[in-house]
N, C-alpha and C. Protein backbone atom coordinates (compact mmCIF):
# COMPACT_ATOMS: atom_id res chain seq x y z
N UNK A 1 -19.75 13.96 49.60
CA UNK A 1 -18.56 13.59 48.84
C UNK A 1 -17.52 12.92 49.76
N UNK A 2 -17.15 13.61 51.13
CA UNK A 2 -16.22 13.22 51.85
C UNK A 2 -16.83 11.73 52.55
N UNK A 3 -18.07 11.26 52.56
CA UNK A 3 -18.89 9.98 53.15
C UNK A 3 -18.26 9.09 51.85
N UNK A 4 -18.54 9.53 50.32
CA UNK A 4 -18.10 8.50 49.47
C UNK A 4 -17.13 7.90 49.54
N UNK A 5 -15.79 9.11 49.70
CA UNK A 5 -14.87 8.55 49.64
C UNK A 5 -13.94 8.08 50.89
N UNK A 6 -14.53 8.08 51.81
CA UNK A 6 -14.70 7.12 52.63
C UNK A 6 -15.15 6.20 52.86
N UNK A 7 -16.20 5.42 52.19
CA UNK A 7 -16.53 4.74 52.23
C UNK A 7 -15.44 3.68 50.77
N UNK A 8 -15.36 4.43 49.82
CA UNK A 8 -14.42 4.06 48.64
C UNK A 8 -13.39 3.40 49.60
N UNK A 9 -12.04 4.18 50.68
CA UNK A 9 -11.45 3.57 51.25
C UNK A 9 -11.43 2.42 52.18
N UNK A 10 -12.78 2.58 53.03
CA UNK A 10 -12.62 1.23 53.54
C UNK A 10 -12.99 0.03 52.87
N UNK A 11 -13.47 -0.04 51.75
CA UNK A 11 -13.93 -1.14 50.67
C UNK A 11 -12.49 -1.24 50.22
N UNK A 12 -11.32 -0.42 50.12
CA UNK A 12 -10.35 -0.87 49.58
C UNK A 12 -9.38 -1.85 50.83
N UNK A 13 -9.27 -1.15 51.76
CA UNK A 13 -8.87 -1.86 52.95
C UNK A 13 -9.53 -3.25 53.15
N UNK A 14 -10.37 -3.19 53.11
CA UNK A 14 -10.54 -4.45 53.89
C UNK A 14 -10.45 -5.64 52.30
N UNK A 15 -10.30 -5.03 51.31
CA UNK A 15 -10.34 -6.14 49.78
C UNK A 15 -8.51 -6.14 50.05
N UNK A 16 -7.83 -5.30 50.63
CA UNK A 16 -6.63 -5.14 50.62
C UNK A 16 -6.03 -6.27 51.63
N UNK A 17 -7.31 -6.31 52.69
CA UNK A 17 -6.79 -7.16 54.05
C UNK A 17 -6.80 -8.92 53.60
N UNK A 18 -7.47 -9.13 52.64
CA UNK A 18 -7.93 -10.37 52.23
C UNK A 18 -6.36 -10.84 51.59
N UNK A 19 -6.29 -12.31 51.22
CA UNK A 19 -5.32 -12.95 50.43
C UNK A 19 -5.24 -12.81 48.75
N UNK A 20 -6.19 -12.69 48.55
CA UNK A 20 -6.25 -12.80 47.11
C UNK A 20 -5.95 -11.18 46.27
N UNK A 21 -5.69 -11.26 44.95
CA UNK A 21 -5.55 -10.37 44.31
C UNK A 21 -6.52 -9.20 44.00
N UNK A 22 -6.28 -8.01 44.27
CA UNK A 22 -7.39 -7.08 43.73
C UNK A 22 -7.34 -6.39 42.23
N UNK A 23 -9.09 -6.46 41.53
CA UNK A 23 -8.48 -6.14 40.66
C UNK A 23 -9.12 -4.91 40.81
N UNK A 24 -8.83 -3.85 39.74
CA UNK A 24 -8.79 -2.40 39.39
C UNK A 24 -9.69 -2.14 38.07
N UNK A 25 -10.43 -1.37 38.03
CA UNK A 25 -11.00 -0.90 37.28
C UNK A 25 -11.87 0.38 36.48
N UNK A 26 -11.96 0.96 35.56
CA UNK A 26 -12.65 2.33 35.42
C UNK A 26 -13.76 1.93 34.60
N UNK A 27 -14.97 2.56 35.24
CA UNK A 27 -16.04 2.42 34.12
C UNK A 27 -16.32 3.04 33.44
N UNK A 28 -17.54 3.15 32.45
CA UNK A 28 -17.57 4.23 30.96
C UNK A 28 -17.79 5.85 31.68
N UNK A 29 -17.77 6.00 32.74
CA UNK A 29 -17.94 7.56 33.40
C UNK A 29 -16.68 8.04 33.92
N UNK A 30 -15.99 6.84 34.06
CA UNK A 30 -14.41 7.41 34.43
C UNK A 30 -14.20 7.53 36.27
N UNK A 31 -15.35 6.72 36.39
CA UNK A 31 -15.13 5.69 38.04
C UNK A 31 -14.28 4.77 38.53
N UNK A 32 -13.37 4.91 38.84
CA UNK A 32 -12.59 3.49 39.53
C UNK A 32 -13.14 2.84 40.34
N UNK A 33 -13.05 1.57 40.03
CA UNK A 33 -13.51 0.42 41.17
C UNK A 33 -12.35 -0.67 41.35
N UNK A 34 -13.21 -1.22 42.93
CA UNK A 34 -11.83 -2.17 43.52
C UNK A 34 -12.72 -3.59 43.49
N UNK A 35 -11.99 -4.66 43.51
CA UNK A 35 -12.85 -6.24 43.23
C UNK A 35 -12.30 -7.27 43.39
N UNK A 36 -12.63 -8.49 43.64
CA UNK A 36 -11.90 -9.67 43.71
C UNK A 36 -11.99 -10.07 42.42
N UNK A 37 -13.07 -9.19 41.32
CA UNK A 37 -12.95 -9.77 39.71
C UNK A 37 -13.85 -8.84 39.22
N UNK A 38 -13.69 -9.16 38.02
CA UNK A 38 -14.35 -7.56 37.16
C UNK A 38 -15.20 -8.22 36.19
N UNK A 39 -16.52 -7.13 36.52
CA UNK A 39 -17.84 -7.26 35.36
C UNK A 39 -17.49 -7.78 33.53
N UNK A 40 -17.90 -8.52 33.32
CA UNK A 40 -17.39 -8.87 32.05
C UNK A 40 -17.47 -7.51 31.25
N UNK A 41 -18.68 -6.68 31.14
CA UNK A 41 -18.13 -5.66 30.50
C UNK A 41 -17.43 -4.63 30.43
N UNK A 42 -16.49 -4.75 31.76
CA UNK A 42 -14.97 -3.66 31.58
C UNK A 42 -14.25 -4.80 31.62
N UNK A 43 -14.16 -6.00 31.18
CA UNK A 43 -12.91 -6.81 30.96
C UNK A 43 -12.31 -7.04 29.60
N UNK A 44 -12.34 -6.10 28.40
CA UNK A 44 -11.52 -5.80 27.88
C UNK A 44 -11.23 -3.93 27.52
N UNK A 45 -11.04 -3.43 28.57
CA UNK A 45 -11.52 -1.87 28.87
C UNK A 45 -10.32 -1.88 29.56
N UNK A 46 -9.44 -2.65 29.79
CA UNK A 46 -7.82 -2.22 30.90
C UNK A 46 -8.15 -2.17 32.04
N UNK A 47 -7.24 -3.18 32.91
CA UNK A 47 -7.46 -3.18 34.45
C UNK A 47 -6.12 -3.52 35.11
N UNK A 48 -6.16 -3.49 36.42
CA UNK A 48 -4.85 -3.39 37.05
C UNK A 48 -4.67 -4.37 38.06
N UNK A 49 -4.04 -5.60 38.28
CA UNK A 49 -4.04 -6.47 39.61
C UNK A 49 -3.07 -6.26 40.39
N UNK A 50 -3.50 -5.88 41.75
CA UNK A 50 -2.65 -5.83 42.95
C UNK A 50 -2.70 -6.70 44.02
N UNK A 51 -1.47 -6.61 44.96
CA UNK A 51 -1.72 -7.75 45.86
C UNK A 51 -2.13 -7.24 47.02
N UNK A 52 -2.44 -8.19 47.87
CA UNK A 52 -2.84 -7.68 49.46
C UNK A 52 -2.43 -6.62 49.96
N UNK A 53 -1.36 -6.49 49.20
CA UNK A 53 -0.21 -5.00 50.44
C UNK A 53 -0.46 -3.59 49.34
N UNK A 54 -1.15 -4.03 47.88
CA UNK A 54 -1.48 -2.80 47.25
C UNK A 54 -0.15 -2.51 45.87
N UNK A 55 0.64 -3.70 46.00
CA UNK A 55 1.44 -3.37 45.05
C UNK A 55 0.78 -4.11 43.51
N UNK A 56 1.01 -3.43 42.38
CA UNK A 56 0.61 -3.67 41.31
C UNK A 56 1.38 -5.07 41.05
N UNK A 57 0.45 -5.85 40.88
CA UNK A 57 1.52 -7.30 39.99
C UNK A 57 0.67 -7.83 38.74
N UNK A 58 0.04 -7.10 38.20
CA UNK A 58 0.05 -7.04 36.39
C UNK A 58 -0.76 -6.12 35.72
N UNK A 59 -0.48 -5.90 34.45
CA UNK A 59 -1.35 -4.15 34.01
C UNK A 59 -2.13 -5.04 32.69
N UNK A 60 -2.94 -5.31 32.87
CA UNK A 60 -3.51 -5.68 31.30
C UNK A 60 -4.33 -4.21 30.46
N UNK A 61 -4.01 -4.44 29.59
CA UNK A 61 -4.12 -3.11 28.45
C UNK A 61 -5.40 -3.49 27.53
N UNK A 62 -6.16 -2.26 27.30
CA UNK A 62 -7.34 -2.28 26.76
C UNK A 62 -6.98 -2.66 25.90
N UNK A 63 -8.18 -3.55 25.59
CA UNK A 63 -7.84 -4.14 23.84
C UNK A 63 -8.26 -2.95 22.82
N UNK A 64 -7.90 -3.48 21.76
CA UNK A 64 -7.98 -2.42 20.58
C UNK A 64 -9.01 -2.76 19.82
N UNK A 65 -9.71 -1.81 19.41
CA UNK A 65 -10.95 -1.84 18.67
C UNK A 65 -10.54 -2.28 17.07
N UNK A 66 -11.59 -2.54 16.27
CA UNK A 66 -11.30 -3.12 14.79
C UNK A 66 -11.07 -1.98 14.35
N UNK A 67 -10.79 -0.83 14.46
CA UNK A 67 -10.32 0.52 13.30
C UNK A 67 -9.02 1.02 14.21
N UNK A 68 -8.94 0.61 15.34
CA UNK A 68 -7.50 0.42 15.79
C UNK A 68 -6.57 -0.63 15.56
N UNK A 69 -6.90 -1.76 15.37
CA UNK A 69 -6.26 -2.86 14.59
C UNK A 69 -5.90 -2.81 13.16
N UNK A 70 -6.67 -1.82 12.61
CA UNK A 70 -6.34 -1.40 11.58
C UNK A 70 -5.71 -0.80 11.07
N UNK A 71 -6.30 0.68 11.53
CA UNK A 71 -4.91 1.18 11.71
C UNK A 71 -3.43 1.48 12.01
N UNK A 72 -3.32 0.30 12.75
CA UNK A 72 -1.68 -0.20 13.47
C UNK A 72 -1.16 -1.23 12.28
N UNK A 73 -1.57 -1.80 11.63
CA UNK A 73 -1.04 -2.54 10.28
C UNK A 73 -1.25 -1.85 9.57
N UNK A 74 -1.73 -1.12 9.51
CA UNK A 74 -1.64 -0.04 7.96
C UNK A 74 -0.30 0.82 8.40
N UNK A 75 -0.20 1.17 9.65
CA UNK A 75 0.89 1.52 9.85
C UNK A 75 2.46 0.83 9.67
N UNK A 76 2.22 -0.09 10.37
CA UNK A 76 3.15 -1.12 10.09
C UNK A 76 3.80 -1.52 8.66
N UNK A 77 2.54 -1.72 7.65
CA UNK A 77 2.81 -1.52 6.60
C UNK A 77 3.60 -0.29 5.79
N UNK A 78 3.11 0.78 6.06
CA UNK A 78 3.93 2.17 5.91
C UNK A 78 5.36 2.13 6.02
N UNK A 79 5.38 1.37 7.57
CA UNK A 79 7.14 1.69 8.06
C UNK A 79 7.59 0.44 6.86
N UNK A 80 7.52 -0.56 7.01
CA UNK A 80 7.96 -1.60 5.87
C UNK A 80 8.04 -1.09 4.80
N UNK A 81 7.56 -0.62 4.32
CA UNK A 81 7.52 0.24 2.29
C UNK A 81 8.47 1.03 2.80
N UNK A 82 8.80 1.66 3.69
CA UNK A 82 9.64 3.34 4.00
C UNK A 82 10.76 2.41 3.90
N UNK A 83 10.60 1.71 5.03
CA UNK A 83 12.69 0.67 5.05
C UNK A 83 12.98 0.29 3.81
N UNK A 84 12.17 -0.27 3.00
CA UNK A 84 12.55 -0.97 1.87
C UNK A 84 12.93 -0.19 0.56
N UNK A 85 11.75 1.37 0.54
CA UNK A 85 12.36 2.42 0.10
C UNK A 85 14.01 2.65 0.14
N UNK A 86 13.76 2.68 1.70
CA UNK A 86 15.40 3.48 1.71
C UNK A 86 16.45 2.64 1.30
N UNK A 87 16.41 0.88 1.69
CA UNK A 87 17.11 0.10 1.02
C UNK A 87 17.47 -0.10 -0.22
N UNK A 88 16.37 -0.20 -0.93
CA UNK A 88 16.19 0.17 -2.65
C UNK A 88 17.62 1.83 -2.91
N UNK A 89 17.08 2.80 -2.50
CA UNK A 89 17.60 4.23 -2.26
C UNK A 89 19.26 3.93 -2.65
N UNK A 90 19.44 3.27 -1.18
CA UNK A 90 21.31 3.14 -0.80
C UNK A 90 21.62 1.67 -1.79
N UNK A 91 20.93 0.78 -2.54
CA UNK A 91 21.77 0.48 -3.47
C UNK A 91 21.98 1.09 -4.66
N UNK A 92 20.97 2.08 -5.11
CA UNK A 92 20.82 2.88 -6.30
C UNK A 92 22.16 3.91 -5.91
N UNK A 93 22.04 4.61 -4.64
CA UNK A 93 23.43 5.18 -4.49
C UNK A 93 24.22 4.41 -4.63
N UNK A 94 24.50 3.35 -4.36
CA UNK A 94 26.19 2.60 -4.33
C UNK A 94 26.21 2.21 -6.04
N UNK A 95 25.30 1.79 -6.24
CA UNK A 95 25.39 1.48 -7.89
C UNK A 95 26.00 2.75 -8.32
N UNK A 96 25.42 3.82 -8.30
CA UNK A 96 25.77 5.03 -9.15
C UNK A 96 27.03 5.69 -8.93
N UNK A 97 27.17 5.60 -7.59
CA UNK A 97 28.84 5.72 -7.08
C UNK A 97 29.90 5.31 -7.66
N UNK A 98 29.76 3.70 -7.88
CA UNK A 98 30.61 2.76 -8.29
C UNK A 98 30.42 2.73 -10.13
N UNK A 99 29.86 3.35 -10.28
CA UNK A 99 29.42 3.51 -11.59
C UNK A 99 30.28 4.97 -12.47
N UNK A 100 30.19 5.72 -11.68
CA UNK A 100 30.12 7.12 -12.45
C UNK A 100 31.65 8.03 -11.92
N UNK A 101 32.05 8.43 -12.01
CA UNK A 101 33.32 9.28 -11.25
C UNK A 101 32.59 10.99 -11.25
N UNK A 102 32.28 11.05 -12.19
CA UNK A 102 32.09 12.61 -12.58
C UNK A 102 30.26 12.54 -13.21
N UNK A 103 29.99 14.18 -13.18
CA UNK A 103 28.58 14.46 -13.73
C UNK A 103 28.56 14.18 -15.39
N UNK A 104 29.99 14.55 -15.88
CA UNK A 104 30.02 14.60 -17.55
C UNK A 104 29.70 12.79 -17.62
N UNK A 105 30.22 11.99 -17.54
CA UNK A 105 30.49 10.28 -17.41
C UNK A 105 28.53 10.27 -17.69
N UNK A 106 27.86 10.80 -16.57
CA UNK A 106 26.55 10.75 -16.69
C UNK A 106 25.79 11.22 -18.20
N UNK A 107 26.18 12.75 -18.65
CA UNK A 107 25.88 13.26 -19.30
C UNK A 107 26.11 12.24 -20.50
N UNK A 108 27.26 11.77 -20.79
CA UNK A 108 28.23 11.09 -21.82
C UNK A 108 26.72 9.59 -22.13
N UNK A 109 26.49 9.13 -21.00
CA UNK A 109 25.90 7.53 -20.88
C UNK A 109 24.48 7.96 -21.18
N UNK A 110 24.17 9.12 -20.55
CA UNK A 110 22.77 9.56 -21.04
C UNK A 110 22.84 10.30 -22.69
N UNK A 111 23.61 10.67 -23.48
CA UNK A 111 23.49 10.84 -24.88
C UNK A 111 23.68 9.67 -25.79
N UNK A 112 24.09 8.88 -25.20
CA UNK A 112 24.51 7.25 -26.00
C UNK A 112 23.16 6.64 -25.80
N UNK A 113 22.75 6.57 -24.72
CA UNK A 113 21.30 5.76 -24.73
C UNK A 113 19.81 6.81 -25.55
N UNK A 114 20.03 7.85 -25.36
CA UNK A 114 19.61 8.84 -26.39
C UNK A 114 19.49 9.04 -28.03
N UNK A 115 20.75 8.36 -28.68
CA UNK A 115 21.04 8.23 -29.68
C UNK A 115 20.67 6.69 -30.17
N UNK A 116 20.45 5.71 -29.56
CA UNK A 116 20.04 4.68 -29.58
C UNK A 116 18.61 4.99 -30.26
N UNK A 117 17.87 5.53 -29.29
CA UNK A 117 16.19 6.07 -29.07
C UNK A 117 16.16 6.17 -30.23
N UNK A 118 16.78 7.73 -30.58
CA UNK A 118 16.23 8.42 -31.71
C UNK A 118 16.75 7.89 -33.38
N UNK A 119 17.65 6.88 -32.83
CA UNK A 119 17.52 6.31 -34.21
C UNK A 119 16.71 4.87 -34.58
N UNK A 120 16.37 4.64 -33.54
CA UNK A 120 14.99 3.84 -33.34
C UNK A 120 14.07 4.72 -34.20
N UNK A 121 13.59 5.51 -33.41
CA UNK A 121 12.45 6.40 -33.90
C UNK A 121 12.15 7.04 -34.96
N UNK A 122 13.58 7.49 -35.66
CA UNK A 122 13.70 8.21 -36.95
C UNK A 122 13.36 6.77 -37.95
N UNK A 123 14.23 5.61 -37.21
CA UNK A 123 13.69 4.64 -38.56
C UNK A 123 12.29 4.23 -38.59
N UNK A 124 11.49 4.28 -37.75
CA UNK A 124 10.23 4.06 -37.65
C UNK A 124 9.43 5.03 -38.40
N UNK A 125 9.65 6.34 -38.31
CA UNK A 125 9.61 7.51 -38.98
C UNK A 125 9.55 7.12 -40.14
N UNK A 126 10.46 6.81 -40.93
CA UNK A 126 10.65 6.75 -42.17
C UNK A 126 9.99 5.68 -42.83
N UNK A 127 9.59 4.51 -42.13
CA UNK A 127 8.55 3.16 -42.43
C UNK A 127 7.38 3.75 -42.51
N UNK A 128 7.02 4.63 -41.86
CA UNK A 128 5.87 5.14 -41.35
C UNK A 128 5.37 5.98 -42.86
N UNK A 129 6.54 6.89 -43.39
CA UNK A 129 5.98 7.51 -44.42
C UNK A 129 6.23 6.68 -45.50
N UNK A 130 6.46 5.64 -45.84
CA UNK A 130 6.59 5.02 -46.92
C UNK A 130 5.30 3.86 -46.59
N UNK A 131 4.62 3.32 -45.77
CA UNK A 131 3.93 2.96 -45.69
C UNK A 131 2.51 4.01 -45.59
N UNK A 132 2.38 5.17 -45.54
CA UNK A 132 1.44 5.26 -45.99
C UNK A 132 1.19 6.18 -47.20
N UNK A 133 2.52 6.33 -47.73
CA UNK A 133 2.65 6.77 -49.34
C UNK A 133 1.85 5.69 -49.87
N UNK A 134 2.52 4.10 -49.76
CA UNK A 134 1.73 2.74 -50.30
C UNK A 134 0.24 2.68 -50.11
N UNK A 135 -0.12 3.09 -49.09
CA UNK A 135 -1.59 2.86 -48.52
C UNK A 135 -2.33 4.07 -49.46
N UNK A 136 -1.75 4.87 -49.44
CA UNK A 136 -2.81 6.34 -50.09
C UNK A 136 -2.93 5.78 -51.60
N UNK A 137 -1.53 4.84 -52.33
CA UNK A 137 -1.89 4.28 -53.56
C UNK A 137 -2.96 3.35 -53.37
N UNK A 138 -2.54 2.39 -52.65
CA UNK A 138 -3.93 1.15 -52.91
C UNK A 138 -5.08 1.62 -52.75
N UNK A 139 -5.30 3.16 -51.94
CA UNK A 139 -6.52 3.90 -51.60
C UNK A 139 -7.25 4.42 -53.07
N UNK A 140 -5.84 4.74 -53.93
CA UNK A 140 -6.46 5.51 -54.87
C UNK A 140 -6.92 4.32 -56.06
N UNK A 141 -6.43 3.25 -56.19
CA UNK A 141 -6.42 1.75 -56.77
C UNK A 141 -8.07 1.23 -56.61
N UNK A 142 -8.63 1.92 -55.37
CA UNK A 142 -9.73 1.07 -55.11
C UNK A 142 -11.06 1.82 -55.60
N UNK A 143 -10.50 3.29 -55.13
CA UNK A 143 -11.46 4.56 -55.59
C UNK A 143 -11.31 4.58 -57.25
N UNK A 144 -10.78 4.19 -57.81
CA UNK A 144 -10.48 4.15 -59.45
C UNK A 144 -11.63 2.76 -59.65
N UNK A 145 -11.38 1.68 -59.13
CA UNK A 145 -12.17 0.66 -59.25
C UNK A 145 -13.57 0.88 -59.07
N UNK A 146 -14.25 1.93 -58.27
CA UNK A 146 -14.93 1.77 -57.95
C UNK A 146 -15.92 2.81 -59.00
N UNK A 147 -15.07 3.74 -59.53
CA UNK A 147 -15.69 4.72 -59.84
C UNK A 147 -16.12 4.59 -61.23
N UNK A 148 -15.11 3.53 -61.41
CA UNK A 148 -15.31 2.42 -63.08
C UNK A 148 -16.51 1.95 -62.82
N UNK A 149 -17.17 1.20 -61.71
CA UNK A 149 -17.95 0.50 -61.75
C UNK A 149 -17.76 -1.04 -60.93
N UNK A 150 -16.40 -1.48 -60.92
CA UNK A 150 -16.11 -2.75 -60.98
C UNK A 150 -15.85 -2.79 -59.32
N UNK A 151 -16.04 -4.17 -59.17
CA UNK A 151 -15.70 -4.50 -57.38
C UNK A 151 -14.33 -4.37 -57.22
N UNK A 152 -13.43 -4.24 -55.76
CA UNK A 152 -12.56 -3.70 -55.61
C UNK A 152 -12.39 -5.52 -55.17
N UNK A 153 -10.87 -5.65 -56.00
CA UNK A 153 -10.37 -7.00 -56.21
C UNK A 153 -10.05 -7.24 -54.16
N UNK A 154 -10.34 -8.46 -53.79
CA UNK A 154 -10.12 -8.79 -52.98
C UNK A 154 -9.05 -8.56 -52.16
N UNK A 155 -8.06 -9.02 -52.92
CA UNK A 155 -6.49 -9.00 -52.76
C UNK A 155 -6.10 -7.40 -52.69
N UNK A 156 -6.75 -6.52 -52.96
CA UNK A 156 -6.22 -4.84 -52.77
C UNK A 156 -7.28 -4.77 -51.51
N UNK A 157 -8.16 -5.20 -51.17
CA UNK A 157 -8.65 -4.63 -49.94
C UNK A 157 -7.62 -5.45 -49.10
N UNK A 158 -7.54 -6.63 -48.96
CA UNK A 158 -6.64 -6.95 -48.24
C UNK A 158 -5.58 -6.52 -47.64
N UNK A 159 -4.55 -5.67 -48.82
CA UNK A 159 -3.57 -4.96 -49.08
C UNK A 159 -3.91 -3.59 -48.64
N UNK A 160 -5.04 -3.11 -48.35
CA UNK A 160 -5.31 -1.72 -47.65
C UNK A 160 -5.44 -2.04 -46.22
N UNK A 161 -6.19 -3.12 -45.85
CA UNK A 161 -6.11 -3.33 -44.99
C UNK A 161 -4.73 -3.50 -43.99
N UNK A 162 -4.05 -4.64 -44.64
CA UNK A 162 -2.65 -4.89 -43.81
C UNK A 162 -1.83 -3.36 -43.83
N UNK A 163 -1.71 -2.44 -44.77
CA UNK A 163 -1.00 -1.05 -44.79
C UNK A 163 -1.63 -0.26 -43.72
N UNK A 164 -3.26 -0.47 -43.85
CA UNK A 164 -3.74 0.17 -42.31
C UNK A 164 -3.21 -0.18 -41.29
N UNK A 165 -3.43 -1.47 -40.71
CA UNK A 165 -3.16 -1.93 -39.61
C UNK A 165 -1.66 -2.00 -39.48
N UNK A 166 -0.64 -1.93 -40.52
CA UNK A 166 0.77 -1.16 -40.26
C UNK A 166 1.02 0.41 -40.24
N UNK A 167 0.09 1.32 -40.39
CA UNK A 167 0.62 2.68 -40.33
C UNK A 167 0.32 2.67 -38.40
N UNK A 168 -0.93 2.31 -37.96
CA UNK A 168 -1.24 2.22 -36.97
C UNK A 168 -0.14 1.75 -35.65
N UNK A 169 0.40 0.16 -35.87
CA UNK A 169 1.18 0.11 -35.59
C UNK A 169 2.69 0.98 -35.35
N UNK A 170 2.81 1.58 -36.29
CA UNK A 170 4.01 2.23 -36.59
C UNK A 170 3.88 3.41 -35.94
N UNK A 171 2.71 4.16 -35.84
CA UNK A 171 2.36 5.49 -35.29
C UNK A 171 2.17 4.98 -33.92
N UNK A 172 1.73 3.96 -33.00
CA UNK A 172 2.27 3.49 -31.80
C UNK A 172 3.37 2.99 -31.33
N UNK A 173 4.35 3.01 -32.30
CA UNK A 173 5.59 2.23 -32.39
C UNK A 173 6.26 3.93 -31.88
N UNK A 174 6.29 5.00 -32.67
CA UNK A 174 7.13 6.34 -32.87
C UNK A 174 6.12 7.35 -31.19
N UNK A 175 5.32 6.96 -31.22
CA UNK A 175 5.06 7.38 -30.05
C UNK A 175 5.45 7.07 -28.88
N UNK A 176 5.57 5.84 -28.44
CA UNK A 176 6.21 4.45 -27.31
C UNK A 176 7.93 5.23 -27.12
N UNK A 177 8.32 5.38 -28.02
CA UNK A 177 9.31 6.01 -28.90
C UNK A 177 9.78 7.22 -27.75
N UNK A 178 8.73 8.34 -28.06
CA UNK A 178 8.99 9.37 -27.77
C UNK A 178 8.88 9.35 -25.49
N UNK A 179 8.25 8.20 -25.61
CA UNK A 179 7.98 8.22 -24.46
C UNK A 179 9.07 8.31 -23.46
N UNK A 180 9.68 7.01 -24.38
CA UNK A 180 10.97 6.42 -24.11
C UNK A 180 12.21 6.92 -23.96
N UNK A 181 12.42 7.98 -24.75
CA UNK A 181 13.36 9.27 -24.91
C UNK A 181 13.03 10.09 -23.43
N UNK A 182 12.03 9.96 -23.50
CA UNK A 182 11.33 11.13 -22.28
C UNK A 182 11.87 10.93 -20.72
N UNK A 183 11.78 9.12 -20.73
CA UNK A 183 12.16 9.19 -19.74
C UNK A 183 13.35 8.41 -19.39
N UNK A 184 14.27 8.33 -20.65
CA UNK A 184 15.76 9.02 -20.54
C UNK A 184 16.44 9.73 -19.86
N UNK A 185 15.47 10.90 -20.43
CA UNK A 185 16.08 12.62 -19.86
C UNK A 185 16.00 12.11 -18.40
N UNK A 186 14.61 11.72 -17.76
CA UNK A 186 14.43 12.14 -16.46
C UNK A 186 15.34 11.31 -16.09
N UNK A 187 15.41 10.02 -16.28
CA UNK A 187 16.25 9.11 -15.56
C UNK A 187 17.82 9.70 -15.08
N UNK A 188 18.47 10.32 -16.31
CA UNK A 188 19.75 10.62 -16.28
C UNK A 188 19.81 12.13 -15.36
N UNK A 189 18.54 12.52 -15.69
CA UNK A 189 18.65 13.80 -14.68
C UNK A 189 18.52 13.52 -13.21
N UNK A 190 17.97 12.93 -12.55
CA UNK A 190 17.67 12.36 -11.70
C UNK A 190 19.11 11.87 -11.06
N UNK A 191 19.71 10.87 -11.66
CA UNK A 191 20.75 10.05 -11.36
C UNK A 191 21.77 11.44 -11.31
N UNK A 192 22.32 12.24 -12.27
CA UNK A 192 23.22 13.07 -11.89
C UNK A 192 22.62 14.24 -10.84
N UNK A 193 21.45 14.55 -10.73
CA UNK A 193 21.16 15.68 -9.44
C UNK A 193 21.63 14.33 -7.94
N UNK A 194 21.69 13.00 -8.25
CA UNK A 194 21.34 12.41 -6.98
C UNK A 194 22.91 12.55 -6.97
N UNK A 195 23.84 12.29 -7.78
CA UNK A 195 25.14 12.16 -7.95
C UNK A 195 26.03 13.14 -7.54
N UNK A 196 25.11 14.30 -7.89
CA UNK A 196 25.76 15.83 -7.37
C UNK A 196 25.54 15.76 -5.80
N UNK A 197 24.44 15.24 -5.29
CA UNK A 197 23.89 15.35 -3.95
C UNK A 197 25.14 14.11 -2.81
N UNK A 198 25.40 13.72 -3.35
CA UNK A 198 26.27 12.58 -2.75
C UNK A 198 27.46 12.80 -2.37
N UNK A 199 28.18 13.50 -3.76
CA UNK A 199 29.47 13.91 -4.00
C UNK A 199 29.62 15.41 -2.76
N UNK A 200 28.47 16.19 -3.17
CA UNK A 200 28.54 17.60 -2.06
C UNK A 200 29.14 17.00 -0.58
N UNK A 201 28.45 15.59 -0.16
CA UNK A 201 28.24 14.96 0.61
C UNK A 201 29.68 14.85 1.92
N UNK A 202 30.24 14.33 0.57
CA UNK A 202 31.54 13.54 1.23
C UNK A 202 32.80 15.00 1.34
């Protein structure tokens, strides 16, 4: 061991005694070596150039593998969505600031847009049962026709038809509806817990 690394040193000395740059290197066992230039296959593995007297004058850095390149823009990406988050964040605070004085002001703006909803919905409601009061007639219009014997006039299937394809409508209309109410609540809840959180703040 003590012959190796002796021998390691005078290979560095005398590459040290020369003019030119030495370069530095570790191989896949975790060997350092000294050189006037390095094996192509530790030349993108990180190496170190020094000058005659042994001082370092440049560090080149292992390159990065394709699932390390990857992972550093996926990262990158991360921090970008986070900043833009928080940007998004602090105008939603300043909006709501400049918006609101008190929690009631909130409460007040969230029952007005509430009352909007539900009288949306109640009138839809009410289309809803009058359209298929109509439909259960033309239903019974056709079952009478039929039970006579006679074909069911064109113009009433038609007319069952379009009452179908409006109860349908209408029952996606009062649902959309309810959705919509739903996330009302959260919105306004949200905005006054963030409002309470602000105000504690200052």
């Amino acid at each position: 061991m003590r012959v190796l690394i002796a021998l390691m040193l005078l290979t560095v000395a005398s590459l040290l005694a020369g003019a030119g740059t030495i370069k530095k290197w570790v191989d896949e066992r975790g060997v350092t070596h000294y050189g006037d230039s390095i094996p192509p296959q530790y030349v993108n593995q990180g190496s170190t150039e020094m000058s005659a007297q042994g001082i370092v004058v440049k560090k080149h850095e292992r390159a990065m593998t394709q699932e390390e390149r990857k992972a550093l823009e996926e990262e990158r990406v991360r921090q970008q969505e986070a900043q833009q988050k928080e940007i998004e964040q602090q105008r939603h605070d300043t909006a709501l600031l400049n918006t609101y004085t008190s929690e009631k002001e909130i409460d007040l703006a969230r029952d007005r847009n509430m009352q909007q909803a539900e009288v949306q919905s109640k009138s839809a409601e009410l289309r809803l049962k009058q359209t298929e009061e109509r439909l259960a007639r033309l239903r019974k219009q056709a079952e009478g026709a039929s039970k006579s014997g006679k074909p069911v006039p064109a113009d009433l299937r038609q007319d069952i038809a379009d009452a179908e394809r409006e109860t349908r409508h209408l029952q996606e209309s009062i649902l959309q509806k309810k959705k919509d109410m739903d996330a009302i609540r959260l919105k306004f809840d949200t905005d006054k817990q963030r409002f309470r959180d602000l105000t504690l703040k200052k």
